[in-house]
C-alpha atoms as a PDB file:
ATOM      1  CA  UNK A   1      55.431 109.673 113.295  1.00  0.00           C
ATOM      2  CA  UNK A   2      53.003 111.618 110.957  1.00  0.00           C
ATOM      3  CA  UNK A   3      51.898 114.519 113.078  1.00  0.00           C
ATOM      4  CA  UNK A   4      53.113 117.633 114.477  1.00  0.00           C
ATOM      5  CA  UNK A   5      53.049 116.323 117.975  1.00  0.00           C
ATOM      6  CA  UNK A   6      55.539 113.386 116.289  1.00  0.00           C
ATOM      7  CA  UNK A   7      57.478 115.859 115.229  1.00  0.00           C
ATOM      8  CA  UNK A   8      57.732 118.056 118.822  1.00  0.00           C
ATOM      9  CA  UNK A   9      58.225 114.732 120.884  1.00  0.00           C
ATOM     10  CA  UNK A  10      61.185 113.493 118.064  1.00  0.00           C
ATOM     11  CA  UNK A  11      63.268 116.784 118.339  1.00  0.00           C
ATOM     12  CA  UNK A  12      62.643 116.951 122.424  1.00  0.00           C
ATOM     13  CA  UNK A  13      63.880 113.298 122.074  1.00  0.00           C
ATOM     14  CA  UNK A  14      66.574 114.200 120.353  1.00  0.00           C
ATOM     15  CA  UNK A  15      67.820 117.131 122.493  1.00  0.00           C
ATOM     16  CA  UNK A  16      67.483 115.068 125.676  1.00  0.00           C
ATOM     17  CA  UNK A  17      69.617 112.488 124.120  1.00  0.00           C
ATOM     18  CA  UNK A  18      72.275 114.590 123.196  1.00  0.00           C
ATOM     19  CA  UNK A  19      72.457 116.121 126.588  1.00  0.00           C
ATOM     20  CA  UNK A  20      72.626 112.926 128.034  1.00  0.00           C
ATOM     21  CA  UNK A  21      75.299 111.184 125.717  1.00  0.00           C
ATOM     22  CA  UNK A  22      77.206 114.582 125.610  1.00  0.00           C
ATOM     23  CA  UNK A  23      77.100 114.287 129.948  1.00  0.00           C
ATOM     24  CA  UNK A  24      78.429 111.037 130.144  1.00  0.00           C
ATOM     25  CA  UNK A  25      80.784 110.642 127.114  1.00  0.00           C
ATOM     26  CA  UNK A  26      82.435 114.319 127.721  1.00  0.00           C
ATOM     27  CA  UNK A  27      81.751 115.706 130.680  1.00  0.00           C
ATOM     28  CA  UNK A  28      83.167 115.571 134.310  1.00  0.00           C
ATOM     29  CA  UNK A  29      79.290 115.623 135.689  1.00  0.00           C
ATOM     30  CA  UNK A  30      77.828 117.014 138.816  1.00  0.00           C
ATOM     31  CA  UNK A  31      79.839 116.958 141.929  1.00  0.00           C
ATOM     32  CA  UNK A  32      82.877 115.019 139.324  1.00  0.00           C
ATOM     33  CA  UNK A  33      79.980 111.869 139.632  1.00  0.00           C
ATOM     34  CA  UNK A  34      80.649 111.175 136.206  1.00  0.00           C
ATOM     35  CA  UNK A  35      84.549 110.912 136.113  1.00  0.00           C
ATOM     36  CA  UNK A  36      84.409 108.772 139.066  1.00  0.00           C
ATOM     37  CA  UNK A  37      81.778 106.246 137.279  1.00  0.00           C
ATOM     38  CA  UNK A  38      84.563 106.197 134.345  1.00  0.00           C
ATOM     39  CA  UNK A  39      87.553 105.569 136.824  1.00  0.00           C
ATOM     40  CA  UNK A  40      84.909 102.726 137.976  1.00  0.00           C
ATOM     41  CA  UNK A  41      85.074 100.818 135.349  1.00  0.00           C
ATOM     42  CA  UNK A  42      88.657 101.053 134.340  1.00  0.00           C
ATOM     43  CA  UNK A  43      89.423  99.692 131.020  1.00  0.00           C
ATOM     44  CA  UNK A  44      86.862  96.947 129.894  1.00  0.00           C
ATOM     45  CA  UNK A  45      83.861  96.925 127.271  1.00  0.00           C
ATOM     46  CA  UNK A  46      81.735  99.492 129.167  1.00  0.00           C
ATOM     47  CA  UNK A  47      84.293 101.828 129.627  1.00  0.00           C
ATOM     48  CA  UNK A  48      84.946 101.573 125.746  1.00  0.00           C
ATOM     49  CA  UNK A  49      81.376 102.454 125.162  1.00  0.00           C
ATOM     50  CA  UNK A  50      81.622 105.597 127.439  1.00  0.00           C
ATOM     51  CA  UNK A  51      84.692 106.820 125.913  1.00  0.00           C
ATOM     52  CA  UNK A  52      82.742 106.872 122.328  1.00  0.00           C
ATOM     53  CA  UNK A  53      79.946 109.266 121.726  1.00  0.00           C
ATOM     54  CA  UNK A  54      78.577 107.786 118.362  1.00  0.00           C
ATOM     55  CA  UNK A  55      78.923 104.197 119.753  1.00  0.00           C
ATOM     56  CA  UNK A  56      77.019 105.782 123.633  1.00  0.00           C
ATOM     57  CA  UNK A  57      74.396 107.319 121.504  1.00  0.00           C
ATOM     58  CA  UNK A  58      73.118 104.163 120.094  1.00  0.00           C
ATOM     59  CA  UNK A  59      71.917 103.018 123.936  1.00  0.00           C
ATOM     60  CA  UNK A  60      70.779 106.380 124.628  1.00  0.00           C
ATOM     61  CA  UNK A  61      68.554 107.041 122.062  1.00  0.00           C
ATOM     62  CA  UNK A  62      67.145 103.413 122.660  1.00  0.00           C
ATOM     63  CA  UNK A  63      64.862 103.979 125.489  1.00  0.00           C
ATOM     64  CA  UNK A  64      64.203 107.500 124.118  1.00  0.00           C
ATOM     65  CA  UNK A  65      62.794 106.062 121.090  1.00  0.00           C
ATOM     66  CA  UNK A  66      60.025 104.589 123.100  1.00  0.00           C
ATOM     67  CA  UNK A  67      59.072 108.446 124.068  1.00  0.00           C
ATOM     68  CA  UNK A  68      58.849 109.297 120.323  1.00  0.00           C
ATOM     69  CA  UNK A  69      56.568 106.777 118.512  1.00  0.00           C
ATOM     70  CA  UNK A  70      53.532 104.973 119.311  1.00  0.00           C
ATOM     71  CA  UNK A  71      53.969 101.789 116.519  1.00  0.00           C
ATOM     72  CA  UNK A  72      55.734  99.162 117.316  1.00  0.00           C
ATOM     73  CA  UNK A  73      56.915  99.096 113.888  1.00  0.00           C
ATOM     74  CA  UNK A  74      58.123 102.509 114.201  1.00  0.00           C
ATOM     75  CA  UNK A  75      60.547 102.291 117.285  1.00  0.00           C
ATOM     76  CA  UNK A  76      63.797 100.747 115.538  1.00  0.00           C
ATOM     77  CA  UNK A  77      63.778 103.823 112.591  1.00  0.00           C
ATOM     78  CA  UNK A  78      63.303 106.331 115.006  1.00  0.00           C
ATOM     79  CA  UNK A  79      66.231 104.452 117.205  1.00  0.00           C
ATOM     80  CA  UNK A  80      68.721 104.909 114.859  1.00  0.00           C
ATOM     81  CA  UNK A  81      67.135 108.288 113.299  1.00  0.00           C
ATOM     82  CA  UNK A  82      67.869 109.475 117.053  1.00  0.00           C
ATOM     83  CA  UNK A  83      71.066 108.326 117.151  1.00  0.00           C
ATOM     84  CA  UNK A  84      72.012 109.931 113.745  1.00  0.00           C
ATOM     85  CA  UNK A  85      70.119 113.344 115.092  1.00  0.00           C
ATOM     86  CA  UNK A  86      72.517 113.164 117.770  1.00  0.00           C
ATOM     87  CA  UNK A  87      75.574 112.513 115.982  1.00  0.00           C
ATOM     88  CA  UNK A  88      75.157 115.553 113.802  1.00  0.00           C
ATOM     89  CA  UNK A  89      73.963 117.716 116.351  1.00  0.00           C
ATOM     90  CA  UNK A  90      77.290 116.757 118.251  1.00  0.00           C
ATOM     91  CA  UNK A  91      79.230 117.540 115.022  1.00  0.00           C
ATOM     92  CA  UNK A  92      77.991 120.635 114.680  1.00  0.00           C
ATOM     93  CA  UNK A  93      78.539 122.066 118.470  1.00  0.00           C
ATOM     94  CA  UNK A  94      82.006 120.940 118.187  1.00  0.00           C
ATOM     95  CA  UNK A  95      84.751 122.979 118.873  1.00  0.00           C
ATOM     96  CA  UNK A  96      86.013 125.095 116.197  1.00  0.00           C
ATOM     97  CA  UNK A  97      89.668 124.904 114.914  1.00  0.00           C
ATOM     98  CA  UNK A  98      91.914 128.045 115.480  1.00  0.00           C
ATOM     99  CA  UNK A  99      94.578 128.768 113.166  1.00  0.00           C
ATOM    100  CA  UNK A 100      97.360 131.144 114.588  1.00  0.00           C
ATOM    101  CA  UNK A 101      98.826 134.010 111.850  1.00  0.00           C
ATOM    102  CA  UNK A 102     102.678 133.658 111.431  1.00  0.00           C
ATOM    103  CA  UNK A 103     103.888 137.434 112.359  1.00  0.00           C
ATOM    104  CA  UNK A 104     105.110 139.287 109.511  1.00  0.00           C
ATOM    105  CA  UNK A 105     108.396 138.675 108.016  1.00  0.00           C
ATOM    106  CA  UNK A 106     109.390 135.867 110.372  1.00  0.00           C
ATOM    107  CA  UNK A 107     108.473 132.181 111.547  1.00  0.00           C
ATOM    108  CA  UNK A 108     106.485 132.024 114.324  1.00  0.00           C
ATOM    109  CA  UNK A 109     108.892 130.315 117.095  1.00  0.00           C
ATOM    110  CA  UNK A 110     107.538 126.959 119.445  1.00  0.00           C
ATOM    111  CA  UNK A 111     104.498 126.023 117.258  1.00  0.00           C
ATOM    112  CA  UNK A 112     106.523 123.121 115.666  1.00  0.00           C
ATOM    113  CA  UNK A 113     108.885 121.085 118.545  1.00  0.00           C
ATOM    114  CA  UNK A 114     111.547 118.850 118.397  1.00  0.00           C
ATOM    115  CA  UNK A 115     112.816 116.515 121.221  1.00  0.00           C
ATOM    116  CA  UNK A 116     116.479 117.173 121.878  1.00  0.00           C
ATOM    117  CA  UNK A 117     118.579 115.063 119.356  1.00  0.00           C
ATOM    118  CA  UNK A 118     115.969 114.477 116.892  1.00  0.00           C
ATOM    119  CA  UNK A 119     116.761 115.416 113.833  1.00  0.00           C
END
C-alpha cells in the first residue's frame, strides 16, 4: 500500500465498510429487510455479532481488504487497519449529547423520576 492509488482504494474501502456495518448493525434497511434479518435470527451468536458494530466491522472489512492491497502479506494489516478506520469514523458521526439549561431560579421539573414509593 505505497501509492496514491493505495491510498484512494483504502479510504473508498473504508467508506464502503462503514456504510455497510453502519446498515446492518443500526439501521432498519430498505423496505425494513434488515430488521426482519435480525428478528431472523433471534438471540444466538450471529445475532450477537449484528447487534455490535466494532465486533460486525471485523467481518466487513475482511473481504474489503482484498479490494485494498495487492500482497498477500499486506491483507491482514489492512484488515484490521479497516476495521479501526471504521470504528473511528463511527465514533465520530455519533450522535451528539444535549444538555438541557435548568430555567432560572428554579429546578427544572420531570428530568429526574421516581417510581411511586421509592424513596
Amino acid at each position: 500500500m505505497s501509492d496514491a492509488g493505495s491510498a484512494t482504494r483504502f479510504a473508498v474501502a473504508a467508506l464502503a465498510t462503514w456504510r455497510v456495518t453502519h446498515l446492518l448493525a443500526s439501521e432498519d434497511g430498505p423496505a425494513d429487510a434488515i430488521v426482519r434479518l435480525r428478528a431472523r435470527l433471534g438471540a444466538g451468536r450471529a445475532a450477537r455479532l449484528v447487534d455490535c458494530f466494532q465486533c460486525l466491522s471485523i467481518w466487513i472489512a475482511a473481504p474489503a481488504s482484498l479490494y485494498v492491497t495487492r500482497d498477500r502479506r499486506e491483507v491482514v494489516p489492512a484488515w484490521l487497519a479497516l476495521s479501526g478506520a471504521v470504528c473511528l469514523l463511527d465514533r465520530g458521526s455519533a450522535e451528539p449529547v444535549v444538555f438541557e439549561s435548568v430555567p432560572e431560579g428554579g429546578v427544572q421539573r420531570g428530568v429526574l423520576r421516581t417510581e411511586a414509593g421509592v424513596a
